[in-house]
Protein backbone atom coordinates (compact mmCIF):
# COMPACT_ATOMS: atom_id res chain seq x y z
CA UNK A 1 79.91 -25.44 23.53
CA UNK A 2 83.32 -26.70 25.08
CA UNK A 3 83.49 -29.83 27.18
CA UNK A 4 84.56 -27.84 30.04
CA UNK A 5 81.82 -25.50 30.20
CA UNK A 6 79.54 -28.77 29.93
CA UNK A 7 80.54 -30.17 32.59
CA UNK A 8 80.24 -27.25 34.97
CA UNK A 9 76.33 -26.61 34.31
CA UNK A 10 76.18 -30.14 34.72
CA UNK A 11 77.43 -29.89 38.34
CA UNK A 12 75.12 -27.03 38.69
CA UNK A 13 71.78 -27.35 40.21
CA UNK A 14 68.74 -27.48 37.95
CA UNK A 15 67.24 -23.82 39.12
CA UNK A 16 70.92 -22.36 38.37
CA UNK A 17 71.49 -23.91 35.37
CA UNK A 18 67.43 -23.12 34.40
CA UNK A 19 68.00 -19.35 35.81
CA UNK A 20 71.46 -19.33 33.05
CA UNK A 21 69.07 -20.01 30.38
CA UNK A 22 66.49 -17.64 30.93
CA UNK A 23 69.20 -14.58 31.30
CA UNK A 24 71.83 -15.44 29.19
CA UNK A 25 69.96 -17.01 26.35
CA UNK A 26 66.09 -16.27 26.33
CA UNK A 27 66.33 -12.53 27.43
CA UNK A 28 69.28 -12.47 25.29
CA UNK A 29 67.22 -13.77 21.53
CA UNK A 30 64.45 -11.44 22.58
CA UNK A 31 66.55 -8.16 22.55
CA UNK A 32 68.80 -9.48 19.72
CA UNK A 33 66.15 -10.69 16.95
CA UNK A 34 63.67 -7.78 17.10
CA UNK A 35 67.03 -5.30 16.38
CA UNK A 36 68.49 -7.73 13.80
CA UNK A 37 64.98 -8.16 11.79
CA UNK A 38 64.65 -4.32 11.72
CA UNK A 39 68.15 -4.06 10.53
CA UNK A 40 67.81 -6.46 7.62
CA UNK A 41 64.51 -4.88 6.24
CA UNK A 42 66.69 -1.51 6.46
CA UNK A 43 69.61 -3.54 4.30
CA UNK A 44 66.97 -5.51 2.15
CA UNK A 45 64.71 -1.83 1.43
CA UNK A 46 68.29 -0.16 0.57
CA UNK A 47 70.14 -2.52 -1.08
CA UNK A 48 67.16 -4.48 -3.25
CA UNK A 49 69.28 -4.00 -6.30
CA UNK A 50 72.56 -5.59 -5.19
CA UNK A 51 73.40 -8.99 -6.06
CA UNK A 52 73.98 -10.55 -3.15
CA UNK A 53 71.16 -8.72 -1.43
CA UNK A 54 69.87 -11.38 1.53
CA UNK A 55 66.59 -11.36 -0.07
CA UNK A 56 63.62 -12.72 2.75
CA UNK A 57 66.20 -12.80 5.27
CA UNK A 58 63.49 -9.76 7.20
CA UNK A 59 60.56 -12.86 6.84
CA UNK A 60 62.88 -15.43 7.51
CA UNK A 61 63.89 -14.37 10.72
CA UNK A 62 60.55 -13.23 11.10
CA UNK A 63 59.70 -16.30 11.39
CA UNK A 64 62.48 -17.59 13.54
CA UNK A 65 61.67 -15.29 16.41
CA UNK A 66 58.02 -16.14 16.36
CA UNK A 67 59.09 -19.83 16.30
CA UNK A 68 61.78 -19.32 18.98
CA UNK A 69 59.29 -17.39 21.26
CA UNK A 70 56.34 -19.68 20.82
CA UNK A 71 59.66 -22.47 22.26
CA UNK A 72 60.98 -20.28 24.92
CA UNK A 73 57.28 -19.56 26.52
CA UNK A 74 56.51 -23.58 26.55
CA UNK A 75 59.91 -23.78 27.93
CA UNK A 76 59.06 -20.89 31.00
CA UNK A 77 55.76 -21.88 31.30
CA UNK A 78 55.70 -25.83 31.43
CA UNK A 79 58.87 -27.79 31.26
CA UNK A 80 61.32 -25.45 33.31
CA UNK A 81 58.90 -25.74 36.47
CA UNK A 82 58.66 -29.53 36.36
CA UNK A 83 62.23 -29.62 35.53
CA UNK A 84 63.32 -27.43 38.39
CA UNK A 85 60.48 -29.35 40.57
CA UNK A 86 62.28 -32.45 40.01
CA UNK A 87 60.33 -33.56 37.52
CA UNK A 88 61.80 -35.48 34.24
CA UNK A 89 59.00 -35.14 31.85
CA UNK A 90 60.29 -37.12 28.62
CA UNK A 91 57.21 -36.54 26.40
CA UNK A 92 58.10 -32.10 26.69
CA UNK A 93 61.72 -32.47 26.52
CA UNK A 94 60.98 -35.15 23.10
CA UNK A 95 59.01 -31.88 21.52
CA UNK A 96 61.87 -29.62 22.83
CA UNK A 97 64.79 -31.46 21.31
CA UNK A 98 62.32 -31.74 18.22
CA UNK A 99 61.86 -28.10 17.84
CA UNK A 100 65.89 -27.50 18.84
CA UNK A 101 66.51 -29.76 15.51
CA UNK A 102 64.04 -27.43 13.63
CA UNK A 103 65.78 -24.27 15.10
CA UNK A 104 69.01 -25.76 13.37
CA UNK A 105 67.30 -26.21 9.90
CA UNK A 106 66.17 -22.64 10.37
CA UNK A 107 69.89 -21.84 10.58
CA UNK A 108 70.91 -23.31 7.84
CA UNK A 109 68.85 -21.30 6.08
CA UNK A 110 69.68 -18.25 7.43
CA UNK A 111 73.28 -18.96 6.78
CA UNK A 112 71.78 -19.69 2.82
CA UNK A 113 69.93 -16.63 2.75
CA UNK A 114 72.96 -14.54 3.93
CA UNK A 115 75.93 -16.26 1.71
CA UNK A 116 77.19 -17.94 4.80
CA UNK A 117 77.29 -14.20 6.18
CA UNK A 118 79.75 -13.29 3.92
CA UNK A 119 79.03 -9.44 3.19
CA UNK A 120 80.45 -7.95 -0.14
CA UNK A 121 83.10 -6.20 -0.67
CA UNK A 122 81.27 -3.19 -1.03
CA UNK A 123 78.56 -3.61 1.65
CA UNK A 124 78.10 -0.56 4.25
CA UNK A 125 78.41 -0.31 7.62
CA UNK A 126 74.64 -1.40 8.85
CA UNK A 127 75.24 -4.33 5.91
CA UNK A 128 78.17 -5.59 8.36
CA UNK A 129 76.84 -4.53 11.17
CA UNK A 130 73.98 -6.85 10.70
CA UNK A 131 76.42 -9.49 9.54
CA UNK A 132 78.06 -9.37 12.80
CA UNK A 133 74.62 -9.38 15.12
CA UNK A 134 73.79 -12.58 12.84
CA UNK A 135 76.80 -14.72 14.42
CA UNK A 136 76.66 -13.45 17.55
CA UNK A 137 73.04 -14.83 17.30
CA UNK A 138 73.51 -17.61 15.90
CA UNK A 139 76.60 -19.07 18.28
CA UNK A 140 74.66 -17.93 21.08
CA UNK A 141 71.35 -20.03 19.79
CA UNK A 142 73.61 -22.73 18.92
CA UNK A 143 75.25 -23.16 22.46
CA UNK A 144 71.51 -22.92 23.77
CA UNK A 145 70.53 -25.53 21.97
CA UNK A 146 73.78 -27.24 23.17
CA UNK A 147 73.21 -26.76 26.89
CA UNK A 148 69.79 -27.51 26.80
CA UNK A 149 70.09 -30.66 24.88
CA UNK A 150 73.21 -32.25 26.90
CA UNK A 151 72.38 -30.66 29.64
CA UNK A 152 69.55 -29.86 31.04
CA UNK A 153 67.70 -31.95 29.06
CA UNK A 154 69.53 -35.19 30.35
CA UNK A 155 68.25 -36.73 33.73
CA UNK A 156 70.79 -36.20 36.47
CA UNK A 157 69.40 -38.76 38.94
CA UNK A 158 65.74 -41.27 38.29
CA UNK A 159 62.92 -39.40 39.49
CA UNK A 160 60.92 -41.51 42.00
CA UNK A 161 58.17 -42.29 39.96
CA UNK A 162 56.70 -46.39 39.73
CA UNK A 163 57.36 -46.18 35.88
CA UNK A 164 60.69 -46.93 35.24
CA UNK A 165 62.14 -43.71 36.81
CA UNK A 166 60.93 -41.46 34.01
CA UNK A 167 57.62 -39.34 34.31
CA UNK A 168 55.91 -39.21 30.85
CA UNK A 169 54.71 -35.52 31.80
CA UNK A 170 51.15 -37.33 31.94
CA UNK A 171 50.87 -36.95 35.52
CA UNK A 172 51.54 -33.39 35.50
């Protein structure tokens, strides 16, 4: 995400910035992946025989939407309230930014699965189709990962808690 862009959610209240995320990002992954997974078991069923079929790319994101849902919940459900409560919970956000390095992994392997989403010369039109759905994904779960972690995920100002300024999420 560009410096510029950065710095604007950072000058944004907590609620806005948390209200971005939800719209632009989580509703965003939970239309895209269900439409993307169906696609590739279309291409995977059709083409089984080509070469550079993605072969378990249908599991493999599969997998990344149930992981990225069972994130995006923990995010609604716990950290986003205490966040936009004022809270700074540093044990949550340390599991978040965990599980934002395991998203990337995930990524990696989509992008080995798919050839680096380079379709074949020959692939049809729901091959690149499918292609194309898979970076718009993927730069749009990238630059939530990249908000979240320099952003929202940084403390603005110390909470007023006795501990140092930081609340563990204990107390919560």
């Amino acid at each position: 995400m560009q410096t510029a862009t950065l710095q604007h959610w950072a000058n944004q209240p907590t609620n806005v910035l948390i209200e971005h995320i939800l719209t632009a990002y989580h509703d965003k992954h939970r239309e895209q992946l269900p439409e993307l997974i169906q696609l590739a078991g279309k291409i995977e069923s059709v083409h089984s025989d080509h070469v550079d079929c993605p072969v378990g790319l249908t599991e493999h994101l599969t997998e990344m939407f149930q992981e990225l849902e069972s994130h995006m919940m923990k995010e609604e459900q716990i950290l986003f309230p205490m966040l936009a409560g004022g809270l700074f919970p540093k044990a949550p956000i340390a599991v978040m930014l965990e599980e934002h390095e395991h998203h990337e992994q995930m990524l990696e392997r989509l992008n080995f699965i798919t050839q680096r989403l380079k379709a074949p010369y020959d692939a049809c039109g729901s091959w690149i189709i499918l292609y194309d759905g898979l970076r718009q994904f993927i730069s749009e779960l990238q630059q939530h990962i990249d908000l979240e972690n320099s952003v929202l995920f940084q403390p603005k100002e110390a909470p007023k808690h006795g501990n140092g300024g930081h609340c563990c999420g204990g107390c919560q």
